[in-house]
C-alpha atoms as a PDB file:
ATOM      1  CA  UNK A   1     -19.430  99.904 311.427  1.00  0.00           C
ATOM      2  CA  UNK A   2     -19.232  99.269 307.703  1.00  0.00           C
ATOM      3  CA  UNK A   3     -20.454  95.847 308.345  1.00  0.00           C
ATOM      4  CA  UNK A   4     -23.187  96.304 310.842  1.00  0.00           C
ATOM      5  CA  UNK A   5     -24.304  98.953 308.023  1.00  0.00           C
ATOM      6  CA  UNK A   6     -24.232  96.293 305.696  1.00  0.00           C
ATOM      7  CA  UNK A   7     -25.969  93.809 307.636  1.00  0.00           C
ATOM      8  CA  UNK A   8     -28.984  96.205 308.861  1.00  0.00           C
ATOM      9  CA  UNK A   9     -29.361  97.134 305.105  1.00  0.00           C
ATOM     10  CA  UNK A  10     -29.723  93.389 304.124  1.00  0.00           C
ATOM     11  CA  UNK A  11     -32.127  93.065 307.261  1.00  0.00           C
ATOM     12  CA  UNK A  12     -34.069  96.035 305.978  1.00  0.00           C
ATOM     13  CA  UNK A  13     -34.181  94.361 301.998  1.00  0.00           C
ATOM     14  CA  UNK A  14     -34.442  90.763 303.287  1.00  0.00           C
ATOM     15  CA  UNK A  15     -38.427  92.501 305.319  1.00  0.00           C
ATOM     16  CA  UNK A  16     -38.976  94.347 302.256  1.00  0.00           C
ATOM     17  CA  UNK A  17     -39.213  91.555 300.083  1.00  0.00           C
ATOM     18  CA  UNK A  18     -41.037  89.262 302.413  1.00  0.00           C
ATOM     19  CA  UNK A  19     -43.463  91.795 302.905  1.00  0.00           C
ATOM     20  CA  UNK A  20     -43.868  92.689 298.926  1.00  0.00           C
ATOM     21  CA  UNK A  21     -43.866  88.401 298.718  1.00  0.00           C
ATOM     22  CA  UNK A  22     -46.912  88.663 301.499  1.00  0.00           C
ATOM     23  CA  UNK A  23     -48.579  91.271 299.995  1.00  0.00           C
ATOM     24  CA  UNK A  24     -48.531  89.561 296.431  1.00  0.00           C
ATOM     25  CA  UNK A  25     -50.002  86.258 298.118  1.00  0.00           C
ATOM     26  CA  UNK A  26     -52.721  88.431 299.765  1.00  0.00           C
ATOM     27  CA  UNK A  27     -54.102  90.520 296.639  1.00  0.00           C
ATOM     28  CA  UNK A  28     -54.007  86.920 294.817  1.00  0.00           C
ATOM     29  CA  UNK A  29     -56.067  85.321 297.675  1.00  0.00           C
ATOM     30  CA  UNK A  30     -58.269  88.233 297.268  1.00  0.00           C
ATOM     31  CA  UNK A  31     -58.708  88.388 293.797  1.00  0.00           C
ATOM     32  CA  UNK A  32     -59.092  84.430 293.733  1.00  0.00           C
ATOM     33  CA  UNK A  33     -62.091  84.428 296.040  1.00  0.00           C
ATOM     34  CA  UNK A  34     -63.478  86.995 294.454  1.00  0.00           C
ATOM     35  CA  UNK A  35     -63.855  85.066 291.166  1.00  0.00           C
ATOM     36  CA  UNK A  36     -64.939  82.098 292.981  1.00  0.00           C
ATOM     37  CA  UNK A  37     -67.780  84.107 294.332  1.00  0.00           C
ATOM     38  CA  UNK A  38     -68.293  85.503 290.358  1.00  0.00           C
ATOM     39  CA  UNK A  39     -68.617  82.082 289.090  1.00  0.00           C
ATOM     40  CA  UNK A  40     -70.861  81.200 291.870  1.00  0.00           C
ATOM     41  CA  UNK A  41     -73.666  83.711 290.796  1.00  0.00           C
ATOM     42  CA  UNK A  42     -73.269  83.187 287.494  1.00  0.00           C
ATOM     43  CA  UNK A  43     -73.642  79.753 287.502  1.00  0.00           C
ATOM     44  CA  UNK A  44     -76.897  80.433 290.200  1.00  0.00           C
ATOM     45  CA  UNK A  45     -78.249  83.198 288.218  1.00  0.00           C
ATOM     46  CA  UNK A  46     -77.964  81.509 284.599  1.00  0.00           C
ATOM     47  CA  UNK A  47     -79.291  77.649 286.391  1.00  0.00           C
ATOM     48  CA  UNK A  48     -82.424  79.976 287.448  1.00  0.00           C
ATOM     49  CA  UNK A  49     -82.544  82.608 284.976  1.00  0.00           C
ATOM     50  CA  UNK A  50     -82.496  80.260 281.568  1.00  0.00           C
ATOM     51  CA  UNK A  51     -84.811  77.774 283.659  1.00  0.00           C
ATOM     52  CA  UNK A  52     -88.886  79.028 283.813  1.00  0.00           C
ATOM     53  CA  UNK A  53     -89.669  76.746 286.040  1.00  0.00           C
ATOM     54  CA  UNK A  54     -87.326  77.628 288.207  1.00  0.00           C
ATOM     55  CA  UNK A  55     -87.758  81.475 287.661  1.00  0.00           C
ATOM     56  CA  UNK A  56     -91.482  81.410 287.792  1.00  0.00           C
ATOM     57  CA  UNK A  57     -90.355  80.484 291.287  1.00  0.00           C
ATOM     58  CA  UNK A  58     -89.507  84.227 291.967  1.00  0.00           C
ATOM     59  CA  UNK A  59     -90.902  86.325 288.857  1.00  0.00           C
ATOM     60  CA  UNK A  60     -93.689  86.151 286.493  1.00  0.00           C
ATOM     61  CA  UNK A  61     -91.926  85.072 283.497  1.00  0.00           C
ATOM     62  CA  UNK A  62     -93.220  87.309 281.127  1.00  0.00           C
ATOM     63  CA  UNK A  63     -93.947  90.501 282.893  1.00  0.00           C
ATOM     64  CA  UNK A  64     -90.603  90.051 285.196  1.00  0.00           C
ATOM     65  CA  UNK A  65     -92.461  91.822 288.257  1.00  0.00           C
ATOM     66  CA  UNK A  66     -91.423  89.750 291.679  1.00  0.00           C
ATOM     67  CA  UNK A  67     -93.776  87.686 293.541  1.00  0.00           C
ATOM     68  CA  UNK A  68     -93.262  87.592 297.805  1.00  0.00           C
ATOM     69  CA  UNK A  69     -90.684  85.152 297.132  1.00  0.00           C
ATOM     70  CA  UNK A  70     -88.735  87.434 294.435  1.00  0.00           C
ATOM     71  CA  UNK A  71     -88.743  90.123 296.896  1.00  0.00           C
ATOM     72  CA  UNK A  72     -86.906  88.086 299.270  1.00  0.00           C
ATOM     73  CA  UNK A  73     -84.734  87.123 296.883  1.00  0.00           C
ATOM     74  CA  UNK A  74     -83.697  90.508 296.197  1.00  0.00           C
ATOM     75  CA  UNK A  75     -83.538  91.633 299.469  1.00  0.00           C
ATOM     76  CA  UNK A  76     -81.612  88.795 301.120  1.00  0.00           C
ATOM     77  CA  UNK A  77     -78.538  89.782 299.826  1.00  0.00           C
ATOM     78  CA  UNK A  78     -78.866  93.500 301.713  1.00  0.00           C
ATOM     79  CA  UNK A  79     -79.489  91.726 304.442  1.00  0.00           C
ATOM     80  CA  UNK A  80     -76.994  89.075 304.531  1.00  0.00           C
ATOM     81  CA  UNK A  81     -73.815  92.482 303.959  1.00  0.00           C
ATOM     82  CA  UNK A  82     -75.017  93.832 306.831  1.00  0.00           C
ATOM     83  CA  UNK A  83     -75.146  90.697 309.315  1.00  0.00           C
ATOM     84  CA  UNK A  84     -71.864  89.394 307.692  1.00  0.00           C
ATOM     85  CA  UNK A  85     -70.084  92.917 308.688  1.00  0.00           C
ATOM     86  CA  UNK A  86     -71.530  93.110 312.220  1.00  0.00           C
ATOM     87  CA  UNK A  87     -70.438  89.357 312.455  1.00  0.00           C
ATOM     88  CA  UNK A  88     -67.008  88.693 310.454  1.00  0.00           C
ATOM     89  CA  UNK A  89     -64.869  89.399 314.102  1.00  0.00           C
ATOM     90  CA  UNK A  90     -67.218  86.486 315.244  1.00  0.00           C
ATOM     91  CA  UNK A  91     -66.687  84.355 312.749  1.00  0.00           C
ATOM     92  CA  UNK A  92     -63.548  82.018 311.932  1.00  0.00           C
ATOM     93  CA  UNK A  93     -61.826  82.436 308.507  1.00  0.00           C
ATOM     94  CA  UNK A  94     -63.468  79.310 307.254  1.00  0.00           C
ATOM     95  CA  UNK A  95     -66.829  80.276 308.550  1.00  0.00           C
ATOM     96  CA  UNK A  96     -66.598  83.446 307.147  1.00  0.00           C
ATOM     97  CA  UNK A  97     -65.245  82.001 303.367  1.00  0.00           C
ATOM     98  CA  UNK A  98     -68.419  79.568 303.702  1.00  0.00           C
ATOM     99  CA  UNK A  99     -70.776  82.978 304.429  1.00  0.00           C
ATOM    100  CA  UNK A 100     -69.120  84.528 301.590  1.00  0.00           C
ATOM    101  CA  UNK A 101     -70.188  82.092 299.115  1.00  0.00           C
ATOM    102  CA  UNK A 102     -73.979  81.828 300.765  1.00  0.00           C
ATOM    103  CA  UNK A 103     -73.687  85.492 299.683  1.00  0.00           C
ATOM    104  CA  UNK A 104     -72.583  85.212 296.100  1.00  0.00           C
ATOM    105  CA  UNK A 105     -75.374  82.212 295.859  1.00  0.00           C
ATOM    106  CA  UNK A 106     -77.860  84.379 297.368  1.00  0.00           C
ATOM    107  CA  UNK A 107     -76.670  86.882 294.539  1.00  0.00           C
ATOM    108  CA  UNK A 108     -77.243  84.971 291.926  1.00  0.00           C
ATOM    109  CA  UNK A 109     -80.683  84.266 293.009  1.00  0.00           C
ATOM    110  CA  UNK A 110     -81.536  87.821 293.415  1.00  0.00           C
ATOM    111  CA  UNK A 111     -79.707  88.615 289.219  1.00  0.00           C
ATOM    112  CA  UNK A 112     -81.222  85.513 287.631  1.00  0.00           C
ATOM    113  CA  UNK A 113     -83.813  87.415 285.831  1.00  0.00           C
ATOM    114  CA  UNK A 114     -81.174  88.887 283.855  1.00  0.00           C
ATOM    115  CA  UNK A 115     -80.780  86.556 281.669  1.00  0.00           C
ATOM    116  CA  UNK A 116     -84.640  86.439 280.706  1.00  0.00           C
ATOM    117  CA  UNK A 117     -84.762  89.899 280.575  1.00  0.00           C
ATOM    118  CA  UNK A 118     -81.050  90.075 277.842  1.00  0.00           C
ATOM    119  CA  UNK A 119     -80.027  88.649 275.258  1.00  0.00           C
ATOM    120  CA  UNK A 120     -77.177  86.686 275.964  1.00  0.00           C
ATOM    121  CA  UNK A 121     -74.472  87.801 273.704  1.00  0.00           C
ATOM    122  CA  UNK A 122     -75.204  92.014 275.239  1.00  0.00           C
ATOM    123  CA  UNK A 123     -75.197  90.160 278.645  1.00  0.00           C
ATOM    124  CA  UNK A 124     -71.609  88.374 277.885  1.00  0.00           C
ATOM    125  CA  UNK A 125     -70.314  91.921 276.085  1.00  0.00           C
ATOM    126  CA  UNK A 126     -71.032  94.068 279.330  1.00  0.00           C
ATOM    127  CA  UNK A 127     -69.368  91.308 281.378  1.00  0.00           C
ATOM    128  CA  UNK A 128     -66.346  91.470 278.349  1.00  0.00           C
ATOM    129  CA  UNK A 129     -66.661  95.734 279.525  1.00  0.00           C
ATOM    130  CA  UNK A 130     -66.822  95.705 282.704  1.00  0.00           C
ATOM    131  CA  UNK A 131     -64.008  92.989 283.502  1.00  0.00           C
ATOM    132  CA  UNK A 132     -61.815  95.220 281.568  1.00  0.00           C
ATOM    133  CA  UNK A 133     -62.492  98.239 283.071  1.00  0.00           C
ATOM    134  CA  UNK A 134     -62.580  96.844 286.194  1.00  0.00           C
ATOM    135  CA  UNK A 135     -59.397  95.173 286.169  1.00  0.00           C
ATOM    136  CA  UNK A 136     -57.922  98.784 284.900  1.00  0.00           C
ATOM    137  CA  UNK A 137     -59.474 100.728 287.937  1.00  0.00           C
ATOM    138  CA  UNK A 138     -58.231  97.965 290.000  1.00  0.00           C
ATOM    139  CA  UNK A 139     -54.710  98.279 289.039  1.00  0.00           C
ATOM    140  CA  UNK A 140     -55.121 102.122 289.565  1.00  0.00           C
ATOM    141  CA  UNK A 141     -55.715 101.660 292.930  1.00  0.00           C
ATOM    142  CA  UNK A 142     -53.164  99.383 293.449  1.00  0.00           C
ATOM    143  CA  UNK A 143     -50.330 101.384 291.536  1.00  0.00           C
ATOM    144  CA  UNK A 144     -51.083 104.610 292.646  1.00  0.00           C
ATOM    145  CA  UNK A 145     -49.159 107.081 294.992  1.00  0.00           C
ATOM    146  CA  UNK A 146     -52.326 109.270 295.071  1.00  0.00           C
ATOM    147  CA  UNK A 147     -54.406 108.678 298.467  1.00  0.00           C
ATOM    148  CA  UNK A 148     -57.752 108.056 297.421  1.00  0.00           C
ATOM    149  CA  UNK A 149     -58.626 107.683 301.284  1.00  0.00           C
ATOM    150  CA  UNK A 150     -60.181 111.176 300.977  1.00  0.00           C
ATOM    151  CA  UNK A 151     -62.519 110.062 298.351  1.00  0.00           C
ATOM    152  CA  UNK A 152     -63.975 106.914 300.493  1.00  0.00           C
ATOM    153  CA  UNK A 153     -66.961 108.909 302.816  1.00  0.00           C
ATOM    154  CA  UNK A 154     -68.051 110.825 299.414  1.00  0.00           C
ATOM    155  CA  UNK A 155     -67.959 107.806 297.859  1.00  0.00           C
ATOM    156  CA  UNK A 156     -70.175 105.858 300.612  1.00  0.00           C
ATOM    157  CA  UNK A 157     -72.455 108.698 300.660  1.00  0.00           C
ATOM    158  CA  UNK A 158     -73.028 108.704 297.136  1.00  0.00           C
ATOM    159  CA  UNK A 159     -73.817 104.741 297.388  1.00  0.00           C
ATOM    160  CA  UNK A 160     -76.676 105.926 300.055  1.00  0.00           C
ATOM    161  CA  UNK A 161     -77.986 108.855 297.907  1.00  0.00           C
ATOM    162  CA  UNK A 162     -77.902 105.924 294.796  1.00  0.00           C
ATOM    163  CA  UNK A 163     -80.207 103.508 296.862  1.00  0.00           C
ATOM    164  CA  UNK A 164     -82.686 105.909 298.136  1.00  0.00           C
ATOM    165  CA  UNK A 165     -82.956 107.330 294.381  1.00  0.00           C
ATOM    166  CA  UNK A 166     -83.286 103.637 293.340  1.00  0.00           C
ATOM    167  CA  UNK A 167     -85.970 102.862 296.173  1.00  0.00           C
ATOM    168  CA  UNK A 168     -87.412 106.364 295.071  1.00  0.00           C
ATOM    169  CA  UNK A 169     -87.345 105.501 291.144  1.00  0.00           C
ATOM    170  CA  UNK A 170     -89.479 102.228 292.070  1.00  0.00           C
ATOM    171  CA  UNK A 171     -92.645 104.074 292.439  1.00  0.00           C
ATOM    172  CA  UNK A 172     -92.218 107.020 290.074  1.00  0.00           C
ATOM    173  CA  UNK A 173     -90.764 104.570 287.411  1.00  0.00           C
ATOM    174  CA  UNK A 174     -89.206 107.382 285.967  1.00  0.00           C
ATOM    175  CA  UNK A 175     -86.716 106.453 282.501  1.00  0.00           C
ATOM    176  CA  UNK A 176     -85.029 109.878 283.001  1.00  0.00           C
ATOM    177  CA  UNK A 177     -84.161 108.659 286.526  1.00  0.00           C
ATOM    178  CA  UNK A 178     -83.082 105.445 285.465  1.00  0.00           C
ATOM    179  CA  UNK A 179     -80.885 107.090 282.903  1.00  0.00           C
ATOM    180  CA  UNK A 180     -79.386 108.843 285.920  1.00  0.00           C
ATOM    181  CA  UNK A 181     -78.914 106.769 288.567  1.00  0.00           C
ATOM    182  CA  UNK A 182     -77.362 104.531 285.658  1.00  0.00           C
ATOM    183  CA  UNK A 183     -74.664 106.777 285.246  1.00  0.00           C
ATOM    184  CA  UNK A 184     -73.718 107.925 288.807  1.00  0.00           C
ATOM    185  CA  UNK A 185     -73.557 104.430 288.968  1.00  0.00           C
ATOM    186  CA  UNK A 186     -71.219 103.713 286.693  1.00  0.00           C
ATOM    187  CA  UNK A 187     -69.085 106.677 288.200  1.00  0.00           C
ATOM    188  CA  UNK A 188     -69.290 105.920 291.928  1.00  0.00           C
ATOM    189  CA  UNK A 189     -68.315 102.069 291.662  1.00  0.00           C
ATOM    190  CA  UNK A 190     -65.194 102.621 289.198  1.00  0.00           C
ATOM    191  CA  UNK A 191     -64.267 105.223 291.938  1.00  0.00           C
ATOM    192  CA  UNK A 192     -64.762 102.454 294.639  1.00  0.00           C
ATOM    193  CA  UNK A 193     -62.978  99.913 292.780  1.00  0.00           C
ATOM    194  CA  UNK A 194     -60.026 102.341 293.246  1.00  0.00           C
ATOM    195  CA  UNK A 195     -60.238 103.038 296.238  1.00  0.00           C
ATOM    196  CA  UNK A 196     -61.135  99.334 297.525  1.00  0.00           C
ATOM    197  CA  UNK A 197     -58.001  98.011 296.111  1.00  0.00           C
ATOM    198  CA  UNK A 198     -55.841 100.598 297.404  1.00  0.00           C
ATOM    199  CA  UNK A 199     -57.698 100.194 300.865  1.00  0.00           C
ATOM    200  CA  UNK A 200     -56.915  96.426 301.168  1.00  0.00           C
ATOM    201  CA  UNK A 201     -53.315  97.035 300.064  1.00  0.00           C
ATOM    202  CA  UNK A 202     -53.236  99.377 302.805  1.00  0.00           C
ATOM    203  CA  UNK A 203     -54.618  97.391 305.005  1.00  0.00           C
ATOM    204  CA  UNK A 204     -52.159  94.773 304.773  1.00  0.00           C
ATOM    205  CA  UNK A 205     -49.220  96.575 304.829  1.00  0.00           C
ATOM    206  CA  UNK A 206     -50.528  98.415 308.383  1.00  0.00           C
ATOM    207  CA  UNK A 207     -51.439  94.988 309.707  1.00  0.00           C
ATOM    208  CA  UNK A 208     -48.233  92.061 308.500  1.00  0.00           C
ATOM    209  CA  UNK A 209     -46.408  92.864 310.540  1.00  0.00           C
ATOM    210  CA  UNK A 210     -48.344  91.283 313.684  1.00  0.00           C
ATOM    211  CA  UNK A 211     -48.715  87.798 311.824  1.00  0.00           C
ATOM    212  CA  UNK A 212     -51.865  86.971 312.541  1.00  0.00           C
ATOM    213  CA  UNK A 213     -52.815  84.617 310.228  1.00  0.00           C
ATOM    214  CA  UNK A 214     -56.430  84.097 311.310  1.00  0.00           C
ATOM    215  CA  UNK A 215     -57.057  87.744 310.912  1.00  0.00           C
ATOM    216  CA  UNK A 216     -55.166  88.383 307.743  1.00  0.00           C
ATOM    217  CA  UNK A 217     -57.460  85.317 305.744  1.00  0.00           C
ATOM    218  CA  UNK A 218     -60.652  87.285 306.982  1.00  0.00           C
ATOM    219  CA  UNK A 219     -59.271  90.627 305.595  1.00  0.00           C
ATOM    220  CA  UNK A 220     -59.013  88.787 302.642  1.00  0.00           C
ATOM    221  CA  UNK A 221     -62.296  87.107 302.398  1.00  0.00           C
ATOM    222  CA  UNK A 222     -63.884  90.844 303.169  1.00  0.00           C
ATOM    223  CA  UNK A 223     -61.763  92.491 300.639  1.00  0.00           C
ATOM    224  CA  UNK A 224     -63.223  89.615 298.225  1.00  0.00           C
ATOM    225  CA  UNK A 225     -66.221  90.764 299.383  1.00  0.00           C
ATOM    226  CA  UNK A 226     -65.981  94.622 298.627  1.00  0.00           C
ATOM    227  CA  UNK A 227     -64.372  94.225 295.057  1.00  0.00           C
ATOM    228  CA  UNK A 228     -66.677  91.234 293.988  1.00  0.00           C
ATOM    229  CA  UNK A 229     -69.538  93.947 295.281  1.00  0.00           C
ATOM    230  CA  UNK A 230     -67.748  96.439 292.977  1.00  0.00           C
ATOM    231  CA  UNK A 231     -68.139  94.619 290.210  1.00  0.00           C
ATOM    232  CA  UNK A 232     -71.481  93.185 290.186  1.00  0.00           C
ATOM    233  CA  UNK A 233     -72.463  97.075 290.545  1.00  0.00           C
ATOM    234  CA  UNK A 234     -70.692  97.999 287.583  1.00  0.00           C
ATOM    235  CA  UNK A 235     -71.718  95.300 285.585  1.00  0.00           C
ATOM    236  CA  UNK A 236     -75.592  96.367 286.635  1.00  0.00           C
ATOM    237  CA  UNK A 237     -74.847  99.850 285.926  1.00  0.00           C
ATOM    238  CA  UNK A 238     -73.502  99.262 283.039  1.00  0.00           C
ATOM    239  CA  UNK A 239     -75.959  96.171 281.101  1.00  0.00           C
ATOM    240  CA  UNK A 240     -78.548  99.289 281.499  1.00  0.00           C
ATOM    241  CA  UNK A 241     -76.412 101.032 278.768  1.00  0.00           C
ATOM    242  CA  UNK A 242     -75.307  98.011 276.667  1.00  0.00           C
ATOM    243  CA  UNK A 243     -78.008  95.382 276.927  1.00  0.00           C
ATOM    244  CA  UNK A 244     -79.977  94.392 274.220  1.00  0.00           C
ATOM    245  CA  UNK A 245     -83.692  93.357 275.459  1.00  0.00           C
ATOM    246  CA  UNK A 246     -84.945  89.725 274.637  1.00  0.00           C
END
């Protein structure tokens, strides 16, 4: 009895650390196609941004304000979130990697201005900010025994109320607004970053179990996708506050 004791207890450690060993690959897949996606739109956004010829493309270079073409660029991205979610069971795990970084392109397209609108140095000390915070949040979410599931509908809804004050704040051009939305910002996506992480922790450990590789590397790719949208959000948020116009 002793020994069948001690054998199910090695079984039971033996799972444990294959699964903490699984779950330690995953969150470094995720976090590693996330940055892949981060360099992407940099390296898009700066190509475009620090180029006039290739901005004028999109913006008037002085003024900012998007032509036709700018529009697009700013909307594609919206577009491309919502066909990649109805279409990621679809979708193979290398089809969906390649989508992924058409996104973060696509993204980089639609921030390029930024970097005509900042000066550099503000634009690489909010990035300094908001790596750090988010890297604190995201650790948060991963460490803690608190279920933030409760928080994710508020959460979503605030991200709603956020873009119909933004679509709102277009036409009023209000600064007051701006100020706000700025700062709800800031709050909702360092909740989300939370949350996200602790989701796609979760999310693993429910689903190891069955082995599926296939689905596991598109879990993966769409938790890239959620924190890398995180981030970009509280980086925007955030430049508001901390960057210094050219």
């Amino acid at each position: 009895m002793a020994d069948y004791q001690t054998i199910r207890t090695a079984n039971v450690g033996a799972r444990s650390a294959e699964i903490d060993a699984g779950l330690r690959a995953h969150m470094n897949k995720v976090y590693g196609l996330m940055s892949a996606g981060m360099l992407l739109t940099a390296g898009v956004a700066w190509s475009v941004g620090t180029s006039d010829v290739l901005l004028s493309l999109f913006r008037d270079t002085t003024t900012l304000k998007p032509n036709l073409l700018g529009y697009a660029a700013m909307f594609t991205p919206l577009i491309m979130i919502f066909a990649f979610s109805a279409m990621i069971n679809r979708l193979s795990a290398a089809a969906a990697q390649l989508f992924f970084y058409a996104f973060a392109s696509a993204m980089g397209l639609s921030l390029a201005w930024i970097f005509k609108a900042f000066t550099g140095i503000s634009i690489a000390q909010t990035f300094l900010v908001t790596s750090i915070s988010f890297a604190s949040l995201s650790i948060y979410g991963y460490t803690t025994k608190r279920d933030l599931s409760a928080f994710g509908t508020f959460l979503m809804m605030g991200v709603v109320g956020l873009l119909l004050a933004m679509v709102i704040n277009m036409f009023v051009a209000s600064s007051a607004i701006a100020f706000a939305i700025s700062v709800i910002g800031v709050l909702i996506f360092a909740g989300l970053t939370a949350y996200d992480t602790q989701k796609i922790k979760n999310t693993y450990l429910q689903n190891a179990h069955q082995g599926n590789q296939e689905w596991l590397a598109k879990s993966a790719i769409m938790g890239a996708l959620n924190l890398y949208m995180d981030f970009i959000n509280l980086f925007m948020f955030l430049l508001h506050f901390m960057g210094n116009r050219e």
